[in-house]
PDB file of N, CA and C in Angstrom:
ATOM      1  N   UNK A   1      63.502  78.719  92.640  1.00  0.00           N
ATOM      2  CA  UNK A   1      63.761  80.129  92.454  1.00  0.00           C
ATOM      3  C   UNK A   1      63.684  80.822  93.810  1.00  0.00           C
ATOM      4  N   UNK A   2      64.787  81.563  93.700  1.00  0.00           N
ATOM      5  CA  UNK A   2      64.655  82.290  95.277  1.00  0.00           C
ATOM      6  C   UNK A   2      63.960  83.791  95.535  1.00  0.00           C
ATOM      7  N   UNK A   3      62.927  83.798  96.453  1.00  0.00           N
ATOM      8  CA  UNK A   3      61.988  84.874  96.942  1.00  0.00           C
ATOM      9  C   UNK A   3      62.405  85.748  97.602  1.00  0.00           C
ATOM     10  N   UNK A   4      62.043  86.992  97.522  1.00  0.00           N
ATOM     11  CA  UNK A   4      63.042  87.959  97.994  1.00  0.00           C
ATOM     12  C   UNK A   4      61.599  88.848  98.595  1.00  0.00           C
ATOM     13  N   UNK A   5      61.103  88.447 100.131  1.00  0.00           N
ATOM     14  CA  UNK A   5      60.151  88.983 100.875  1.00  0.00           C
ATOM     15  C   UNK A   5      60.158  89.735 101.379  1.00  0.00           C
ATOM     16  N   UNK A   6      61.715  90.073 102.042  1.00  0.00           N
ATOM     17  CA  UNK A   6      61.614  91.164 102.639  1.00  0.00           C
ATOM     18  C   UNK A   6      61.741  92.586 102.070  1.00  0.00           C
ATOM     19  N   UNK A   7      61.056  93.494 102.246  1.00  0.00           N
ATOM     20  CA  UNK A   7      61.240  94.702 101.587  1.00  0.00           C
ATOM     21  C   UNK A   7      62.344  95.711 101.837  1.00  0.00           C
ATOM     22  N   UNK A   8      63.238  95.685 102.712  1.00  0.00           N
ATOM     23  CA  UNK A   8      64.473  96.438 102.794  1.00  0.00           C
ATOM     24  C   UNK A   8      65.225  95.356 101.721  1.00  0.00           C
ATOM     25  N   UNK A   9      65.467  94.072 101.844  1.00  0.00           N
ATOM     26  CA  UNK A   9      66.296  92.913 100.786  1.00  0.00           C
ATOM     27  C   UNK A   9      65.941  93.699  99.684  1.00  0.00           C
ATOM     28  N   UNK A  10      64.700  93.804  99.196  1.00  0.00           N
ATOM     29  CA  UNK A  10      64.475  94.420  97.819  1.00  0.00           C
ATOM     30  C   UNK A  10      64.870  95.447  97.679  1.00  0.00           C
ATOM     31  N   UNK A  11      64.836  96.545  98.295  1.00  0.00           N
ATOM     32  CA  UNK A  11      65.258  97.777  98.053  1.00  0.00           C
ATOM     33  C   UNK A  11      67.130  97.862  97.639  1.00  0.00           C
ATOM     34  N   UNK A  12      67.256  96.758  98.783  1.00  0.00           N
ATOM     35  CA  UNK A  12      69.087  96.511  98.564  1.00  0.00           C
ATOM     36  C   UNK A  12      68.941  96.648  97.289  1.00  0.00           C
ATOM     37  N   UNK A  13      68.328  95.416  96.664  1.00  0.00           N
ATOM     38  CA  UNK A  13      68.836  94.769  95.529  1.00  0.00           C
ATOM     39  C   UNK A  13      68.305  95.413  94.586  1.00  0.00           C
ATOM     40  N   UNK A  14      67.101  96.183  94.715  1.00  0.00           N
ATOM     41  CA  UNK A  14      66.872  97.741  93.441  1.00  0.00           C
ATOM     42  C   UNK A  14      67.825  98.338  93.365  1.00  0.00           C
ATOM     43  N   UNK A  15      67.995  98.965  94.721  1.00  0.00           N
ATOM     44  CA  UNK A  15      69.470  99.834  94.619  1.00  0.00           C
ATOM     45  C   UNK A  15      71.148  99.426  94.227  1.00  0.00           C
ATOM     46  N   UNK A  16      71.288  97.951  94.002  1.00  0.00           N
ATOM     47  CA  UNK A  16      72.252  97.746  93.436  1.00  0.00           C
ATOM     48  C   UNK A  16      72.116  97.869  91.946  1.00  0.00           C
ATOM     49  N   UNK A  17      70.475  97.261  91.544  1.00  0.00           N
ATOM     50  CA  UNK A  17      70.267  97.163  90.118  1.00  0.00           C
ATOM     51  C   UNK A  17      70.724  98.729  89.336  1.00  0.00           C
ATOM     52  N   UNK A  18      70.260  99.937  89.967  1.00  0.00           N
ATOM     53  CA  UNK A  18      70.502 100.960  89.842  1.00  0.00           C
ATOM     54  C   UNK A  18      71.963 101.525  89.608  1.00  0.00           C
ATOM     55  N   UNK A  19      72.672 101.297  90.226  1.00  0.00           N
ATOM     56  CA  UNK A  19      73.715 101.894  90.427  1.00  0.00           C
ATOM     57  C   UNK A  19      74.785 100.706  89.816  1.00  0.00           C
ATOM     58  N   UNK A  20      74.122  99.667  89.281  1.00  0.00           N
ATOM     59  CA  UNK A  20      75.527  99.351  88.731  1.00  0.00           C
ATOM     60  C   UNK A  20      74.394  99.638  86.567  1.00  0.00           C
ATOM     61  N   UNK A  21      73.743  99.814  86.513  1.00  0.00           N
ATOM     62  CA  UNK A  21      72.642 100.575  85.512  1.00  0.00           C
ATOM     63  C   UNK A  21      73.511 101.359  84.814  1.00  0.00           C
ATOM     64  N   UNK A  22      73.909 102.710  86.166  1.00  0.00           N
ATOM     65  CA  UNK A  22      74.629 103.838  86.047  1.00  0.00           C
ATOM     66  C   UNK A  22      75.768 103.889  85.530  1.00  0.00           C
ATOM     67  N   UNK A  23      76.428 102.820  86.285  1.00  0.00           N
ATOM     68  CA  UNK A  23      77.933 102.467  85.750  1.00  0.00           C
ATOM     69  C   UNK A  23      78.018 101.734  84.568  1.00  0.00           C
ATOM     70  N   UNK A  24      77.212 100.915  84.312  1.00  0.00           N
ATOM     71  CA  UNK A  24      77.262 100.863  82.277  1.00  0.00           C
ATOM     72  C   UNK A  24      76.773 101.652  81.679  1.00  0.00           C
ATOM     73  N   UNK A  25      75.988 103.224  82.151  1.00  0.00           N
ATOM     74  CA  UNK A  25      75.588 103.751  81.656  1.00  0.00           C
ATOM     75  C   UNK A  25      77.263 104.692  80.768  1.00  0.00           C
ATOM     76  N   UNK A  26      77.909 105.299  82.168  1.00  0.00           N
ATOM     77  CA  UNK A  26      79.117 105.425  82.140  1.00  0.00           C
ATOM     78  C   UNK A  26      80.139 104.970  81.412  1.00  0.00           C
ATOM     79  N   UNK A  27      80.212 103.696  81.417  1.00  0.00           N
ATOM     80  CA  UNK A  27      81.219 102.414  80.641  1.00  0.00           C
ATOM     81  C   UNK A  27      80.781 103.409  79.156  1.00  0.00           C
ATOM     82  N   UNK A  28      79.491 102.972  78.877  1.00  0.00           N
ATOM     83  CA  UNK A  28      79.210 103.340  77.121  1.00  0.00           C
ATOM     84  C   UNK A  28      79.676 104.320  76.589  1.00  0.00           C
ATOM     85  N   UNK A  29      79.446 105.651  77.936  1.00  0.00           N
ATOM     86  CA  UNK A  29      79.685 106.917  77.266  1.00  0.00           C
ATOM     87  C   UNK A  29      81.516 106.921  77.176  1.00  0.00           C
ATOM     88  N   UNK A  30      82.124 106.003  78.257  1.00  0.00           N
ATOM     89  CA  UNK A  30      83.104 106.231  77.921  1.00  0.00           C
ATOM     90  C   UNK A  30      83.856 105.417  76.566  1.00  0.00           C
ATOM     91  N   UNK A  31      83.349 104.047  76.600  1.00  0.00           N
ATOM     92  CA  UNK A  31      83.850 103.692  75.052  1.00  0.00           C
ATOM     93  C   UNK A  31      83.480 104.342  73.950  1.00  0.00           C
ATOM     94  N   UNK A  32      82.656 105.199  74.143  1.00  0.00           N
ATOM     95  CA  UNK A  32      82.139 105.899  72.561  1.00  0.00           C
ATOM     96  C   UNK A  32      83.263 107.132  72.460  1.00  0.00           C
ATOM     97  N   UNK A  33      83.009 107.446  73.674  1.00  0.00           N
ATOM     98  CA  UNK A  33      84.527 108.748  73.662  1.00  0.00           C
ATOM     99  C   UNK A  33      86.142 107.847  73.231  1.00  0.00           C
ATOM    100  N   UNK A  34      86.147 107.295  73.603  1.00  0.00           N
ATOM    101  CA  UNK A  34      87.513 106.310  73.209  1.00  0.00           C
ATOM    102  C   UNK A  34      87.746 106.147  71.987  1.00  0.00           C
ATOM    103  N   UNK A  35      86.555 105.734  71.196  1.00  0.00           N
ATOM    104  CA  UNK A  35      86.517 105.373  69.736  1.00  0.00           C
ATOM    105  C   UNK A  35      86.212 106.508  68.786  1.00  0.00           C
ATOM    106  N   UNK A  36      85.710 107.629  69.089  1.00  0.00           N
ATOM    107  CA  UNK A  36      86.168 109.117  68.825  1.00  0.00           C
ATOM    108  C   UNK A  36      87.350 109.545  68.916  1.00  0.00           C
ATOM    109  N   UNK A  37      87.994 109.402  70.003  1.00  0.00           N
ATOM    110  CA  UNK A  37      89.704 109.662  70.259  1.00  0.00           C
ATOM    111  C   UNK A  37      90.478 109.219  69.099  1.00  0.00           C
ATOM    112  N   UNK A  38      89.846 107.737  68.982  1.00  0.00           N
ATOM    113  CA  UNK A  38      90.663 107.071  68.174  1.00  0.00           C
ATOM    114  C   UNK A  38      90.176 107.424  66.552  1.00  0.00           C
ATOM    115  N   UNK A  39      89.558 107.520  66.549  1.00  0.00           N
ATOM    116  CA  UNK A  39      88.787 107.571  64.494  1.00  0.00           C
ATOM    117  C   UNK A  39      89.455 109.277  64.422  1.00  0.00           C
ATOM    118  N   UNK A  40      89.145 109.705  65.257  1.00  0.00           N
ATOM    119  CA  UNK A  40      89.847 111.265  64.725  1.00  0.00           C
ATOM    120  C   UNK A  40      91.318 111.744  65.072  1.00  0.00           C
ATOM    121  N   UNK A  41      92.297 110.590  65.992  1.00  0.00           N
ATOM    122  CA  UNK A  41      93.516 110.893  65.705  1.00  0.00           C
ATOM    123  C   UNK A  41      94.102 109.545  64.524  1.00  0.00           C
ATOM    124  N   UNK A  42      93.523 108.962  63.970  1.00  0.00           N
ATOM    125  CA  UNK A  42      93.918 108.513  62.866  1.00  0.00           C
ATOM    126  C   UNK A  42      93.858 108.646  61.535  1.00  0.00           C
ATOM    127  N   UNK A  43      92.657 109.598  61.780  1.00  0.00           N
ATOM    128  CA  UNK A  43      92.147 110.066  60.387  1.00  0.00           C
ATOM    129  C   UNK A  43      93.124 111.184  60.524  1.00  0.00           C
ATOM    130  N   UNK A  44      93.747 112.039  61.286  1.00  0.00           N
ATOM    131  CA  UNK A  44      94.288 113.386  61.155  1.00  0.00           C
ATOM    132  C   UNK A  44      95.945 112.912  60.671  1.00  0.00           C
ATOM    133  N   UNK A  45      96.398 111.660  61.305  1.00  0.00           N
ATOM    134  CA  UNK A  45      98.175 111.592  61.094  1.00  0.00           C
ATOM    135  C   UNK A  45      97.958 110.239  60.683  1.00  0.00           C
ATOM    136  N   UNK A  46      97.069 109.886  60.029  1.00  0.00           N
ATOM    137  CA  UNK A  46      96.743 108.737  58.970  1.00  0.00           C
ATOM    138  C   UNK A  46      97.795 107.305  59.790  1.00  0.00           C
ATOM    139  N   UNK A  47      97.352 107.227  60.657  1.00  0.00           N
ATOM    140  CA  UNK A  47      97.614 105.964  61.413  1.00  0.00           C
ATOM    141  C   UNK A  47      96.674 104.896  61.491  1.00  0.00           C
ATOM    142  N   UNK A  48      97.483 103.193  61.572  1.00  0.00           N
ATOM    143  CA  UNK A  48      96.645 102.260  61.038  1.00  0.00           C
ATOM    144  C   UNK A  48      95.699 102.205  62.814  1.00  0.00           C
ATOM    145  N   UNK A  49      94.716 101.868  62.898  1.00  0.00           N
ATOM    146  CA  UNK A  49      93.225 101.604  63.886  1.00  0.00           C
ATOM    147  C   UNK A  49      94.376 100.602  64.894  1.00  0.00           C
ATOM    148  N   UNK A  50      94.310  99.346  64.090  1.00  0.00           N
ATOM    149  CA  UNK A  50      94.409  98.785  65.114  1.00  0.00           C
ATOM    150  C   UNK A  50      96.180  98.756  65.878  1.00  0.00           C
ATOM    151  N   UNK A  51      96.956  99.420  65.333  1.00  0.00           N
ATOM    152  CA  UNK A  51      97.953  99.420  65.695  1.00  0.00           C
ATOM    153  C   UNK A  51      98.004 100.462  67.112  1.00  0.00           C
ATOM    154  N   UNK A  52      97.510 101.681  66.475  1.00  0.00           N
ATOM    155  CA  UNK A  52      96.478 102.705  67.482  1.00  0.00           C
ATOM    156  C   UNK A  52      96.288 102.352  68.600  1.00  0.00           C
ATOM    157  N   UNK A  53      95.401 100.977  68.150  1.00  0.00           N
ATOM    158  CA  UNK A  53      94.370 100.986  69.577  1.00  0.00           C
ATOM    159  C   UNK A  53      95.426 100.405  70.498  1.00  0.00           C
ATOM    160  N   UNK A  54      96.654  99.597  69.877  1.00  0.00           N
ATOM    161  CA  UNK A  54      97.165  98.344  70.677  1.00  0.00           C
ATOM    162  C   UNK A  54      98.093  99.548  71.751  1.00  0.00           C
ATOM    163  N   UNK A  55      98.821 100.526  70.590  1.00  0.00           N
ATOM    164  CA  UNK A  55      99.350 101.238  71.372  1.00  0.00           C
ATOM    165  C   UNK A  55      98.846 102.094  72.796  1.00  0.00           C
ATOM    166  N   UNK A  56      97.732 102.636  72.626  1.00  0.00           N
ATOM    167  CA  UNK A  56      96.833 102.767  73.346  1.00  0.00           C
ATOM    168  C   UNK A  56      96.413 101.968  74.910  1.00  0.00           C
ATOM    169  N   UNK A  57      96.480 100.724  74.348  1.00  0.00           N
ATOM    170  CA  UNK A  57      96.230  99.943  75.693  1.00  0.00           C
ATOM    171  C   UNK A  57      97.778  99.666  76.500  1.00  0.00           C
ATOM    172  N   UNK A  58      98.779  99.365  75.563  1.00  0.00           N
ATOM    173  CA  UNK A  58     100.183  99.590  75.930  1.00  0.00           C
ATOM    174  C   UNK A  58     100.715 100.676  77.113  1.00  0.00           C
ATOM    175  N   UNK A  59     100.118 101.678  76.235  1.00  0.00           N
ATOM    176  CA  UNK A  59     100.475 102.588  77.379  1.00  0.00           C
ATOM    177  C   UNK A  59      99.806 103.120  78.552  1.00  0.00           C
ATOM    178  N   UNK A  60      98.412 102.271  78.213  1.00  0.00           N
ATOM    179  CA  UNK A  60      97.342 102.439  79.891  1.00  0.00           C
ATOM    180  C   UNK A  60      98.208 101.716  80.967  1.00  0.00           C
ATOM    181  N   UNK A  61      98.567 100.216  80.342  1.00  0.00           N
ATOM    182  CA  UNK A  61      99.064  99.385  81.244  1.00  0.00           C
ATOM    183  C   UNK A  61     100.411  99.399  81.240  1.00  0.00           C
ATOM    184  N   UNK A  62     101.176 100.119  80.853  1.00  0.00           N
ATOM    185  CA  UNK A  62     102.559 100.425  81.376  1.00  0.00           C
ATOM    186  C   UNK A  62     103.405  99.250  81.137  1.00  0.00           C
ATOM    187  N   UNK A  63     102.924  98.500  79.946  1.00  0.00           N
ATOM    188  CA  UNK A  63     104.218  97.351  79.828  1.00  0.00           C
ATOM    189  C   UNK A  63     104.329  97.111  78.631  1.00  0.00           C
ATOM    190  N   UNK A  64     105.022  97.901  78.138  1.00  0.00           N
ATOM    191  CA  UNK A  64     106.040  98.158  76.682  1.00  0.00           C
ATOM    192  C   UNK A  64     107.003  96.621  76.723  1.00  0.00           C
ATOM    193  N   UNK A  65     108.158  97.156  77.775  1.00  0.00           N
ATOM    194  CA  UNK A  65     108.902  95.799  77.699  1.00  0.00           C
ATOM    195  C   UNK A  65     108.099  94.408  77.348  1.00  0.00           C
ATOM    196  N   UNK A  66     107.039  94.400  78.366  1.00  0.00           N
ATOM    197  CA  UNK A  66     106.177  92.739  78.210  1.00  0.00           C
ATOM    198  C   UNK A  66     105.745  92.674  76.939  1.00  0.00           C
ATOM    199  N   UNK A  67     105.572  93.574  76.398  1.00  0.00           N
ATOM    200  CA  UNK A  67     104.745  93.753  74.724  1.00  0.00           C
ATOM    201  C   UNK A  67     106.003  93.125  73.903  1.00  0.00           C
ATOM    202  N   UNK A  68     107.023  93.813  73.988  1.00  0.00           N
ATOM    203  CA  UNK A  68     108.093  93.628  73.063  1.00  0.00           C
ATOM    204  C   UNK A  68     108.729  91.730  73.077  1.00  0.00           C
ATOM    205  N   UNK A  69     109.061  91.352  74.410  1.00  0.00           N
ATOM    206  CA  UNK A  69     109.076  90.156  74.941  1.00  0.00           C
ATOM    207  C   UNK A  69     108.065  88.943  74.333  1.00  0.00           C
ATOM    208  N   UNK A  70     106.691  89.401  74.711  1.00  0.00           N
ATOM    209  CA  UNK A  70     105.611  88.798  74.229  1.00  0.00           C
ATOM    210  C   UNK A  70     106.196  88.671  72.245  1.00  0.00           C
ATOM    211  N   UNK A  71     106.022  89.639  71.728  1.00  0.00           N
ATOM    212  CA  UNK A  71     106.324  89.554  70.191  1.00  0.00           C
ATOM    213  C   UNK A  71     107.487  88.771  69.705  1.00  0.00           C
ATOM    214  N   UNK A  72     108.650  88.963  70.538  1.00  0.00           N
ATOM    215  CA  UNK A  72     109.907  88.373  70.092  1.00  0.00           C
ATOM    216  C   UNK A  72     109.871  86.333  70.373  1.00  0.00           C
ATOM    217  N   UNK A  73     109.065  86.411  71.269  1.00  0.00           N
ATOM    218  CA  UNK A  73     108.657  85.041  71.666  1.00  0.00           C
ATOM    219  C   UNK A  73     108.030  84.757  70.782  1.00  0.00           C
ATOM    220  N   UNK A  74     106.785  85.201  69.990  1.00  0.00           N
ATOM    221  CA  UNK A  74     106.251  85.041  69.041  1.00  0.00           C
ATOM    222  C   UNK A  74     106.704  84.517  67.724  1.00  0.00           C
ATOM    223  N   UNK A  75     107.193  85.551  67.744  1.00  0.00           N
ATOM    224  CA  UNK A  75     108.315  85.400  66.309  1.00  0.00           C
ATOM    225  C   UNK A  75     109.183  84.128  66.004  1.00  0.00           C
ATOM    226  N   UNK A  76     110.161  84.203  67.926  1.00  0.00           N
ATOM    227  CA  UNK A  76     110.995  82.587  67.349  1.00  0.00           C
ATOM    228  C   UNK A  76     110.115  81.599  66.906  1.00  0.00           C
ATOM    229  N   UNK A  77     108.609  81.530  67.624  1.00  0.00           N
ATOM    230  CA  UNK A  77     108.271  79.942  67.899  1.00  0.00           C
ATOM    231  C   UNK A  77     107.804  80.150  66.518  1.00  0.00           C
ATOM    232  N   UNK A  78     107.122  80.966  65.905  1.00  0.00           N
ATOM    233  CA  UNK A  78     106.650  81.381  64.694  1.00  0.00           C
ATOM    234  C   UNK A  78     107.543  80.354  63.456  1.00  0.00           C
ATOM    235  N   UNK A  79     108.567  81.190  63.829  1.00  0.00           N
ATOM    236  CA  UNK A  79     109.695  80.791  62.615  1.00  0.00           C
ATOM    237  C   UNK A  79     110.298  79.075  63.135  1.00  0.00           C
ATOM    238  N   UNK A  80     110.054  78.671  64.349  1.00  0.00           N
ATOM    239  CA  UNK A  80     111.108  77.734  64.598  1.00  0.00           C
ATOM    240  C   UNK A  80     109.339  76.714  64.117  1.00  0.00           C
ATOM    241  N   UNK A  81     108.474  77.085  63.877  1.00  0.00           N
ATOM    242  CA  UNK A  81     107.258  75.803  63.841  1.00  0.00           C
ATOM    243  C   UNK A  81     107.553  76.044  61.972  1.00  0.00           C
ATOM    244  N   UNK A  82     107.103  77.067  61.646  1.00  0.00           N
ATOM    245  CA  UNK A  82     107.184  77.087  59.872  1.00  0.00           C
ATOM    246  C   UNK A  82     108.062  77.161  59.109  1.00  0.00           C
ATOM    247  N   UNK A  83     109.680  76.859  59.677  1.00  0.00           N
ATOM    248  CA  UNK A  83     111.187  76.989  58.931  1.00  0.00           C
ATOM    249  C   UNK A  83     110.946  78.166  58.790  1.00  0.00           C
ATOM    250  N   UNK A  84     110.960  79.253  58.595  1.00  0.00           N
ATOM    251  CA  UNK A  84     110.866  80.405  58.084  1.00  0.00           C
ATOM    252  C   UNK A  84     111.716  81.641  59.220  1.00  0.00           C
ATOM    253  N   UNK A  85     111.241  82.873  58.379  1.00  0.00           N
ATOM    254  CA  UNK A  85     112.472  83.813  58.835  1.00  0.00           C
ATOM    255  C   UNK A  85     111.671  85.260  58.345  1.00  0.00           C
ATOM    256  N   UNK A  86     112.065  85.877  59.523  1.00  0.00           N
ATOM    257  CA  UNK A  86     111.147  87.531  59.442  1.00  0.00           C
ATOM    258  C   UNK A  86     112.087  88.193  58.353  1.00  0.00           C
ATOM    259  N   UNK A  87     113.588  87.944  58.167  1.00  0.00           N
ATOM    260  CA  UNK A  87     114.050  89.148  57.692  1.00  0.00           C
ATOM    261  C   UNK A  87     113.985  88.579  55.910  1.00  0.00           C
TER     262      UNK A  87
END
């Protein structure tokens, strides 16, 4: 196990403990606000959660096209493994 003697080393490493503390303190408050966003614009225009949420992350990360791509890929291998057919 490694000893940490010197007392400025420690202080570093309090002060990182601290401040990254802060920043999950942050993280929480912000996922709880997120999941408020979300429970009260679905409850108001009766939209499904998780479709919501997907859209949601869709449009943080700016790739609609890759989403759509991703699904349609889905779909063939979907149908080309189980004979089957979406329509």
């Amino acid at each position: 196990m490694t000893q940490i003697s010197n007392p400025a080393d420690r202080k570093a490493i309090s002060g990182a403990l601290q401040e990254i503390s802060d920043s999950m303190t942050r993280i929480a408050a912000e996922r709880e606000l997120i999941k408020e966003a979300i429970n009260e614009t679905c409850a108001k225009y009766n939209l499904d959660k998780k479709v919501f949420r997907r859209m949601t992350r869709v449009h943080h990360r700016r790739n609609f096209s890759e989403e759509v791509a991703e699904h349609e890929h889905f779909e063939q291998l979907y149908e080309t493994i189980t004979n089957t057919t979406s329509a």
